[in-house]
C-alpha atoms as a PDB file:
ATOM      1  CA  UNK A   1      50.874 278.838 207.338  1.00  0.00           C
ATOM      2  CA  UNK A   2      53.596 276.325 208.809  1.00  0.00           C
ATOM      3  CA  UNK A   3      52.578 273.745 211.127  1.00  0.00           C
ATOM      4  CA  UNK A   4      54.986 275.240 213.473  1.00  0.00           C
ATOM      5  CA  UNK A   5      53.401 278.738 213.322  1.00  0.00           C
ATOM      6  CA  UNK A   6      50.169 277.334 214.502  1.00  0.00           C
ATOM      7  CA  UNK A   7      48.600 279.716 217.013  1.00  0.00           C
ATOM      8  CA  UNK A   8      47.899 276.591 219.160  1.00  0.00           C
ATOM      9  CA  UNK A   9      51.690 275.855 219.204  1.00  0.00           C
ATOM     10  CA  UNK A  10      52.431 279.760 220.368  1.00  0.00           C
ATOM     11  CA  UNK A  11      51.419 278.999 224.114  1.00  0.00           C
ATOM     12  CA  UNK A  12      54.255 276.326 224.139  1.00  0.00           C
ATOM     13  CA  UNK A  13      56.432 278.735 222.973  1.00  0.00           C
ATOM     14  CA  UNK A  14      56.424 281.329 225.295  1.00  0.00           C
ATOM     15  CA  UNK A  15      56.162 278.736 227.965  1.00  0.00           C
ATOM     16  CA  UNK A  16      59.333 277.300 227.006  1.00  0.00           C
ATOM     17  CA  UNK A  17      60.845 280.952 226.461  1.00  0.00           C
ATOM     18  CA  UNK A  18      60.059 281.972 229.790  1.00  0.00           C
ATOM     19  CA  UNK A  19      61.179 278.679 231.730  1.00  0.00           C
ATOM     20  CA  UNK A  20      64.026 278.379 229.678  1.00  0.00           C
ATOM     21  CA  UNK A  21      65.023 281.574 229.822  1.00  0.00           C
ATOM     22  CA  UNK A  22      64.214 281.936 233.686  1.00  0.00           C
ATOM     23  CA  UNK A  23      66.601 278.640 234.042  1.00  0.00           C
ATOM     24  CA  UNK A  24      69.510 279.782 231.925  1.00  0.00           C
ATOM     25  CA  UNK A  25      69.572 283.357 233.921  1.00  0.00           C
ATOM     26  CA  UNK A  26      68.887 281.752 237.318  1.00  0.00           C
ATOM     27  CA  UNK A  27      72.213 279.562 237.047  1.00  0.00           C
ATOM     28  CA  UNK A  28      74.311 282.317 236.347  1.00  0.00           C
ATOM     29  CA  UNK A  29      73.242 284.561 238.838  1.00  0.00           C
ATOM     30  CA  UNK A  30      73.570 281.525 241.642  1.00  0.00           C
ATOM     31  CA  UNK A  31      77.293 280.916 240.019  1.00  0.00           C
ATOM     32  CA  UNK A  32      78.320 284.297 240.014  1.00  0.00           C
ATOM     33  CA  UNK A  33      76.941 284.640 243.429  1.00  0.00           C
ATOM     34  CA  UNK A  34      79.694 282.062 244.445  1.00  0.00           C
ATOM     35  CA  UNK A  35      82.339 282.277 242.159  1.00  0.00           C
ATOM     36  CA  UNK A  36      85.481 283.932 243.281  1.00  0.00           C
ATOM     37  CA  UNK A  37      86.613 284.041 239.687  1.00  0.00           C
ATOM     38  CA  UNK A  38      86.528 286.888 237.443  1.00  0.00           C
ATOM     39  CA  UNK A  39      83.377 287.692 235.135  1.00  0.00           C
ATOM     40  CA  UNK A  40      84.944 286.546 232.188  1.00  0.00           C
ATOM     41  CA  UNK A  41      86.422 283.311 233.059  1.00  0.00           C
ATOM     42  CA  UNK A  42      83.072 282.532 234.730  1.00  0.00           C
ATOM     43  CA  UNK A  43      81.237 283.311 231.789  1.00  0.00           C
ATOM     44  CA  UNK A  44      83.316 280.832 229.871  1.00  0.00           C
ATOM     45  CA  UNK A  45      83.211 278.461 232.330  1.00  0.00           C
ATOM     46  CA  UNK A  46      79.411 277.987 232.561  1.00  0.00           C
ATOM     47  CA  UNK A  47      79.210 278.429 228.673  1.00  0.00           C
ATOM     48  CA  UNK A  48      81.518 275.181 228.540  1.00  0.00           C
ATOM     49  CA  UNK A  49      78.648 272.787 229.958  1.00  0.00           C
ATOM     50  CA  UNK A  50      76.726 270.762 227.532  1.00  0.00           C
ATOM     51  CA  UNK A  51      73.477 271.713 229.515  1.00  0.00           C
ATOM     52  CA  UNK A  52      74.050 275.213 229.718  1.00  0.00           C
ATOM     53  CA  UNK A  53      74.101 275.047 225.843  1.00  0.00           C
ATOM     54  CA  UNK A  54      71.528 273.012 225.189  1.00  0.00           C
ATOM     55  CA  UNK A  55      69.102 274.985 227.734  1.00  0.00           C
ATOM     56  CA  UNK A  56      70.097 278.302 225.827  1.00  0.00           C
ATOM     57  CA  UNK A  57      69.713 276.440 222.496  1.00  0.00           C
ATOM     58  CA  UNK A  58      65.967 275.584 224.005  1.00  0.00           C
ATOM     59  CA  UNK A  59      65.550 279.105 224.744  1.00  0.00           C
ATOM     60  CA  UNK A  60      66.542 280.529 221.748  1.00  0.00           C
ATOM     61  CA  UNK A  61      64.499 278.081 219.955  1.00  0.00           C
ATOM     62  CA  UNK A  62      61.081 279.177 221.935  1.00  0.00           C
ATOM     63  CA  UNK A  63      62.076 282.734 221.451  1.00  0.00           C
ATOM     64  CA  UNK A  64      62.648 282.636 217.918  1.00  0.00           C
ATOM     65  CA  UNK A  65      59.197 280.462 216.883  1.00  0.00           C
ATOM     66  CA  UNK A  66      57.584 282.522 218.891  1.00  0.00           C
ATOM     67  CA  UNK A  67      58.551 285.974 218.436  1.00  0.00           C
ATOM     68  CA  UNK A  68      60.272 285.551 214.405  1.00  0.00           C
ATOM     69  CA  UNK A  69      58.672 282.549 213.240  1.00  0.00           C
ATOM     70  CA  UNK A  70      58.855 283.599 209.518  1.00  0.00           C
ATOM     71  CA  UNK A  71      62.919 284.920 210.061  1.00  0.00           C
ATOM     72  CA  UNK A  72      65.425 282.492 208.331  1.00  0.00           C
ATOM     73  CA  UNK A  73      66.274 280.974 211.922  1.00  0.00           C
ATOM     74  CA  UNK A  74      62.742 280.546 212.227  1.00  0.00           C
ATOM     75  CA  UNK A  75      62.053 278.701 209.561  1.00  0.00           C
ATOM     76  CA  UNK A  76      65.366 276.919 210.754  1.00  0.00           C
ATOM     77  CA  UNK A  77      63.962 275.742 213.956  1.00  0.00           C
ATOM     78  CA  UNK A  78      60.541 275.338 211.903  1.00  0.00           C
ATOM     79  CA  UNK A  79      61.741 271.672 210.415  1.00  0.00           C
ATOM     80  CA  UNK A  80      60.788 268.557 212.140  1.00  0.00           C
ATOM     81  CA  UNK A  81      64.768 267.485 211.678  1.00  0.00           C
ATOM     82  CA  UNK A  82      65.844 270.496 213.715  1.00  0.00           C
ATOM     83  CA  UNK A  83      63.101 269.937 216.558  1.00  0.00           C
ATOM     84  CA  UNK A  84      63.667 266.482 216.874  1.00  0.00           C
ATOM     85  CA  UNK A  85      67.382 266.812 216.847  1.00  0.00           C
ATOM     86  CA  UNK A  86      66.719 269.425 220.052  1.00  0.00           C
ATOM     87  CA  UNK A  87      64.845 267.272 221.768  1.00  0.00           C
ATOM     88  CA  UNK A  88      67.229 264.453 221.261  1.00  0.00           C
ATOM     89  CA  UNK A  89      70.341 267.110 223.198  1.00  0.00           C
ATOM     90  CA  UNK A  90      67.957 268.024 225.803  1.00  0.00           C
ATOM     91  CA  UNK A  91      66.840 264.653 226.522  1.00  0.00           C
ATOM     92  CA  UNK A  92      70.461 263.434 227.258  1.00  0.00           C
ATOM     93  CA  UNK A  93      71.169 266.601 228.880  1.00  0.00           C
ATOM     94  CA  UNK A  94      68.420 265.228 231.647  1.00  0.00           C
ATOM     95  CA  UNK A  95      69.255 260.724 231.392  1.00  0.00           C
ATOM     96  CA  UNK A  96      73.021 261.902 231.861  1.00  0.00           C
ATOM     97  CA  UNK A  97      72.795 264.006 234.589  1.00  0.00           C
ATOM     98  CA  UNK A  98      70.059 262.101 236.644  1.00  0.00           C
ATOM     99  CA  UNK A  99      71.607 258.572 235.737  1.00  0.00           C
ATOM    100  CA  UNK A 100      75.424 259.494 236.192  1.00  0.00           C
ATOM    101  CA  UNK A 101      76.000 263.065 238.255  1.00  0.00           C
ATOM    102  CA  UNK A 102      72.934 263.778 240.515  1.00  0.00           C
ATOM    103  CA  UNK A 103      74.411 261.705 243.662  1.00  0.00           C
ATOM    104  CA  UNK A 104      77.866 263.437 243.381  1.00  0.00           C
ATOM    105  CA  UNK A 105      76.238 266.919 244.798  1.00  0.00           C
ATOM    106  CA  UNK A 106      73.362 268.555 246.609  1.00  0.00           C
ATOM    107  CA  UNK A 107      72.648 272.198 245.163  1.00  0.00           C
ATOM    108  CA  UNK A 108      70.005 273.848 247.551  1.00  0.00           C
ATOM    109  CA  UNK A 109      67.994 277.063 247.662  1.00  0.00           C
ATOM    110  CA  UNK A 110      68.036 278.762 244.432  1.00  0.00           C
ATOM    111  CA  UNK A 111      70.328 276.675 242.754  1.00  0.00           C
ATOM    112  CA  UNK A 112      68.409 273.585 243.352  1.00  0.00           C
ATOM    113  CA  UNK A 113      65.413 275.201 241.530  1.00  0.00           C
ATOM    114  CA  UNK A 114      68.225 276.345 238.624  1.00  0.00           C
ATOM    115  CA  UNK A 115      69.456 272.308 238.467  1.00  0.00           C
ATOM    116  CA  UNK A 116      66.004 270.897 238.187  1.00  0.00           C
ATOM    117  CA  UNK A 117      65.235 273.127 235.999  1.00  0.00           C
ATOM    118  CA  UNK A 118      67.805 272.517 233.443  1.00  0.00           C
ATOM    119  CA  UNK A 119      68.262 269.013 234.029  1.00  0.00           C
ATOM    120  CA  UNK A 120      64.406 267.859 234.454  1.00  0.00           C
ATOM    121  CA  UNK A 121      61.737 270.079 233.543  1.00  0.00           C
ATOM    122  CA  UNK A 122      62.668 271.627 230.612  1.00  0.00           C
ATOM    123  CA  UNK A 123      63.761 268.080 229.682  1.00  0.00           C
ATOM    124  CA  UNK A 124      60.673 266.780 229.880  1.00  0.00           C
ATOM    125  CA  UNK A 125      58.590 269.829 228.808  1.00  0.00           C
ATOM    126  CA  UNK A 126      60.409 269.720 225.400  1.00  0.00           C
ATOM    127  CA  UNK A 127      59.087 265.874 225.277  1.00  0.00           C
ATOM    128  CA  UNK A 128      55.830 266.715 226.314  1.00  0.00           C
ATOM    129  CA  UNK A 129      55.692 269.370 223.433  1.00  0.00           C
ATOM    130  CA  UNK A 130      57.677 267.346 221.042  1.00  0.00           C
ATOM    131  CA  UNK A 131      55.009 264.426 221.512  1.00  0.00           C
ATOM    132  CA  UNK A 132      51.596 266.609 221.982  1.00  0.00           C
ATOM    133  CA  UNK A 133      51.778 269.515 220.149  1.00  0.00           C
ATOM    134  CA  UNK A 134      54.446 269.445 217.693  1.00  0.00           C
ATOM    135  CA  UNK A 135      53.400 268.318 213.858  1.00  0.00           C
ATOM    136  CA  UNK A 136      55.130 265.243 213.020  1.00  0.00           C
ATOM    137  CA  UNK A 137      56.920 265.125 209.106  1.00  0.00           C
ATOM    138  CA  UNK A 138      58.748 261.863 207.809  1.00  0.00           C
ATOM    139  CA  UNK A 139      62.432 262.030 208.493  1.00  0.00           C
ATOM    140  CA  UNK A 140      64.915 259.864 206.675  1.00  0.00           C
ATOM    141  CA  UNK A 141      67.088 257.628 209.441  1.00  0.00           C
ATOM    142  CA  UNK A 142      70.115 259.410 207.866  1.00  0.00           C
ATOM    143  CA  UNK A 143      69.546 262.716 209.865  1.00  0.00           C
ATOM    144  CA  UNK A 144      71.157 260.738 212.725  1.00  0.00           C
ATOM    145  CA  UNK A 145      74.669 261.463 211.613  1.00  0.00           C
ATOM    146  CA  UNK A 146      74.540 265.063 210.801  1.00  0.00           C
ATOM    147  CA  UNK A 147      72.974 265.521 214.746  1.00  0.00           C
ATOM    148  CA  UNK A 148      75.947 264.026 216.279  1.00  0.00           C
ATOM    149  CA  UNK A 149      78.116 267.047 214.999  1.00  0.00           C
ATOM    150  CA  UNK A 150      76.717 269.239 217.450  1.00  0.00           C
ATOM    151  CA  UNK A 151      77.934 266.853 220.647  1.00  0.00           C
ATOM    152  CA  UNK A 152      81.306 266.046 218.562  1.00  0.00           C
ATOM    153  CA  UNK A 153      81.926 269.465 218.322  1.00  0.00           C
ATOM    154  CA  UNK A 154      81.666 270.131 222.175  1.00  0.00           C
ATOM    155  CA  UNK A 155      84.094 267.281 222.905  1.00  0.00           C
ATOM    156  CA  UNK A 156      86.219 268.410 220.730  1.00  0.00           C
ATOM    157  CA  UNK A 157      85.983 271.818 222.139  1.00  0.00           C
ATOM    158  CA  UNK A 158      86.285 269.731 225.775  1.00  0.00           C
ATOM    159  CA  UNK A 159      89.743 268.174 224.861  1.00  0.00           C
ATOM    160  CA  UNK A 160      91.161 271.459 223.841  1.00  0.00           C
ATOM    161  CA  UNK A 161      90.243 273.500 226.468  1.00  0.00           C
ATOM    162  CA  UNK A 162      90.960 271.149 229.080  1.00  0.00           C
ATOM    163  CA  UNK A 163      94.806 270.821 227.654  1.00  0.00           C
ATOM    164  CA  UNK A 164      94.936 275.012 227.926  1.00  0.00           C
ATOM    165  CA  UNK A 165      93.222 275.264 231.177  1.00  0.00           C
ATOM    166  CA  UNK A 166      93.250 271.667 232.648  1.00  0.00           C
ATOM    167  CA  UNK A 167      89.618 271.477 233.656  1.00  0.00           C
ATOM    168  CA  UNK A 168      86.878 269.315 232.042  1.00  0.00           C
ATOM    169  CA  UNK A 169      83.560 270.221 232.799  1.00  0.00           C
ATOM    170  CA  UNK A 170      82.756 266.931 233.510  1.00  0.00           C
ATOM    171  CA  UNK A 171      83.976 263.843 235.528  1.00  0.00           C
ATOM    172  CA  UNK A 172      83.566 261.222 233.048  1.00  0.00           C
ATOM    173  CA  UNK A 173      85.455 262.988 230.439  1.00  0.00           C
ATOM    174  CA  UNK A 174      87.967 264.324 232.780  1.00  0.00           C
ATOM    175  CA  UNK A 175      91.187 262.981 231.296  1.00  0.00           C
ATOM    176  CA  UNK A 176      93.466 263.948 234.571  1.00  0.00           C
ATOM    177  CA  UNK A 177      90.952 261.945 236.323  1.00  0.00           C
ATOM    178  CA  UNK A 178      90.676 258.941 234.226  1.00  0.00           C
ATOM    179  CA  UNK A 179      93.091 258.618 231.375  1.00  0.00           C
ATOM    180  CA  UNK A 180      92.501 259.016 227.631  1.00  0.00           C
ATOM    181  CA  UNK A 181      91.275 255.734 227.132  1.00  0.00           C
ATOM    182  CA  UNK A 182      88.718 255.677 229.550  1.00  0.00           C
ATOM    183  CA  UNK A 183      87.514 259.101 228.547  1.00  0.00           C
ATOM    184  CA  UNK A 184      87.268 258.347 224.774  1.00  0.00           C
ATOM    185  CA  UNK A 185      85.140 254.782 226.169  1.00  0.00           C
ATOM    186  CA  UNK A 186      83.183 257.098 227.201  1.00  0.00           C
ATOM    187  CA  UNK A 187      82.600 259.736 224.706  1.00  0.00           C
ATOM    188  CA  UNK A 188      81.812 256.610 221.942  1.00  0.00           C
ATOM    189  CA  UNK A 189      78.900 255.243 224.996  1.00  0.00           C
ATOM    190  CA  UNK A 190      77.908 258.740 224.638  1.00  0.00           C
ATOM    191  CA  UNK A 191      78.093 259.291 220.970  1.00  0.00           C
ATOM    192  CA  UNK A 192      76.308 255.617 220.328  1.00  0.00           C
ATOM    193  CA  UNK A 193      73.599 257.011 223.339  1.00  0.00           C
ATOM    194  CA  UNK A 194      72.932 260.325 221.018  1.00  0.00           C
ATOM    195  CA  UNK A 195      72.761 258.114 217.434  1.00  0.00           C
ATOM    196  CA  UNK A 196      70.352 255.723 219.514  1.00  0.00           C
ATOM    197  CA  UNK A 197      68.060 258.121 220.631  1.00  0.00           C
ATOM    198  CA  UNK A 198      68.091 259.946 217.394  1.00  0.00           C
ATOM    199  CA  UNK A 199      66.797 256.540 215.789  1.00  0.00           C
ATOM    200  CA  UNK A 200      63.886 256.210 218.347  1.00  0.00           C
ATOM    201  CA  UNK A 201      62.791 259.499 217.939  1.00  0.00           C
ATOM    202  CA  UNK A 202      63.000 259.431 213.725  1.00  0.00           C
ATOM    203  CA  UNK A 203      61.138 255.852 214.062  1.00  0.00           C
ATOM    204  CA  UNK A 204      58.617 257.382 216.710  1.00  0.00           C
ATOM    205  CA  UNK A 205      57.971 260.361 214.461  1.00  0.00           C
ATOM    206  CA  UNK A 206      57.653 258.660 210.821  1.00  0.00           C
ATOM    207  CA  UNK A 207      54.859 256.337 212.833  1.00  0.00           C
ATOM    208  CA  UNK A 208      53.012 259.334 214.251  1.00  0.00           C
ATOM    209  CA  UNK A 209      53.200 261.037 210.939  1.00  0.00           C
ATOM    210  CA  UNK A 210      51.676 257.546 209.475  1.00  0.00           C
ATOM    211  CA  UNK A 211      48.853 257.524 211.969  1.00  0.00           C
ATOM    212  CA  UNK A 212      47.509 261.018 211.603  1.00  0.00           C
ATOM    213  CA  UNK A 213      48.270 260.738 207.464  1.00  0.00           C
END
């Protein structure tokens, strides 16, 4: 039996399904409750935010370990390189949006509980699971690149849908607020934020998987 299919390990998982899950949905409902857009172009909207993403990229995660473990995604999401590299998106997910976009609005009522959900708790749940439960394996330090091509592909995706529809999700990669230069500044702080954490959390994990060896 896999580490990962551990029948300790299942309570995480449907935790993380549910709250995940529960977070994802709860957005959408509070956006289409206030959109004056059509479904469509709302859909596409919220499916063009990083954390939106991410969260459903938790959820499916949690889902699939817990419901297919022994499918082909399952044994996907089964590697250390693929859990760490999660936890590495979510995490930035949460230190971007509580160092650099919390003050610039106040959600309340139900989409309060959706934006600390999405941007804190399942942030720090993954950690919590990612450090307590979660079997550690040696990684090599060269994972790091291949994770950034998840986040490169997004700004890519970014830049060209903000030349078709002029939006950016975002403010600091809005180039008809700032300017190409700034925004690509940026995107490399960003990119150099996601290799750094990635090397923390291979380091972290080859010394756990020393200690309990």
């Amino acid at each position: 039996m896999s580490n990962t299919h551990k029948p300790a390990l299942k309570a995480w998982y449907i935790i993380g399904s549910i709250i995940s899950s529960f977070a994802v949905g709860l957005q959408f409902w509070v956006t289409f409750g206030i959109t004056k857009t059509g479904t469509a172009t709302t859909i596409i909207n919220l499916l063009s935010y990083f954390t939106i993403l991410t969260n459903i990229l938790v959820s499916l995660y949690s889902l699939v370990l817990w419901l297919r473990p022994y499918s082909r995604l399952g044994r996907f999401f089964s590697k250390a390189s693929t859990s760490t590299a999660i936890l590495v998106y979510i995490l930035v997910v949460g230190i971007v949006y509580n160092l650099a976009l919390r003050h610039i609005w106040s959600p309340q009522g139900w989409a309060r509980l959706a934006d600390e959900l999405l941007h804190s708790v399942i942030p720090l749940g993954f950690l919590l699971y990612w450090f307590m439960a979660l079997p550690k394996t040696r990684l090599s330090y060269y994972n790091a690149i291949p994770w950034l091509i998840y986040p490169g592909l997004y700004i890519i995706y970014t830049f060209i849908r903000g030349v078709w529809m002029g939006t950016y999700p975002y403010p600091f990669i809005d180039v008809h607020l700032l300017g190409y230069p700034t925004v690509l500044k940026n995107c490399a702080v960003i990119a150099l934020s996601f290799y750094a954490l990635s090397l923390l959390f291979i380091a972290t994990g080859n010394k756990l998987t020393n200690k309990t060896a």
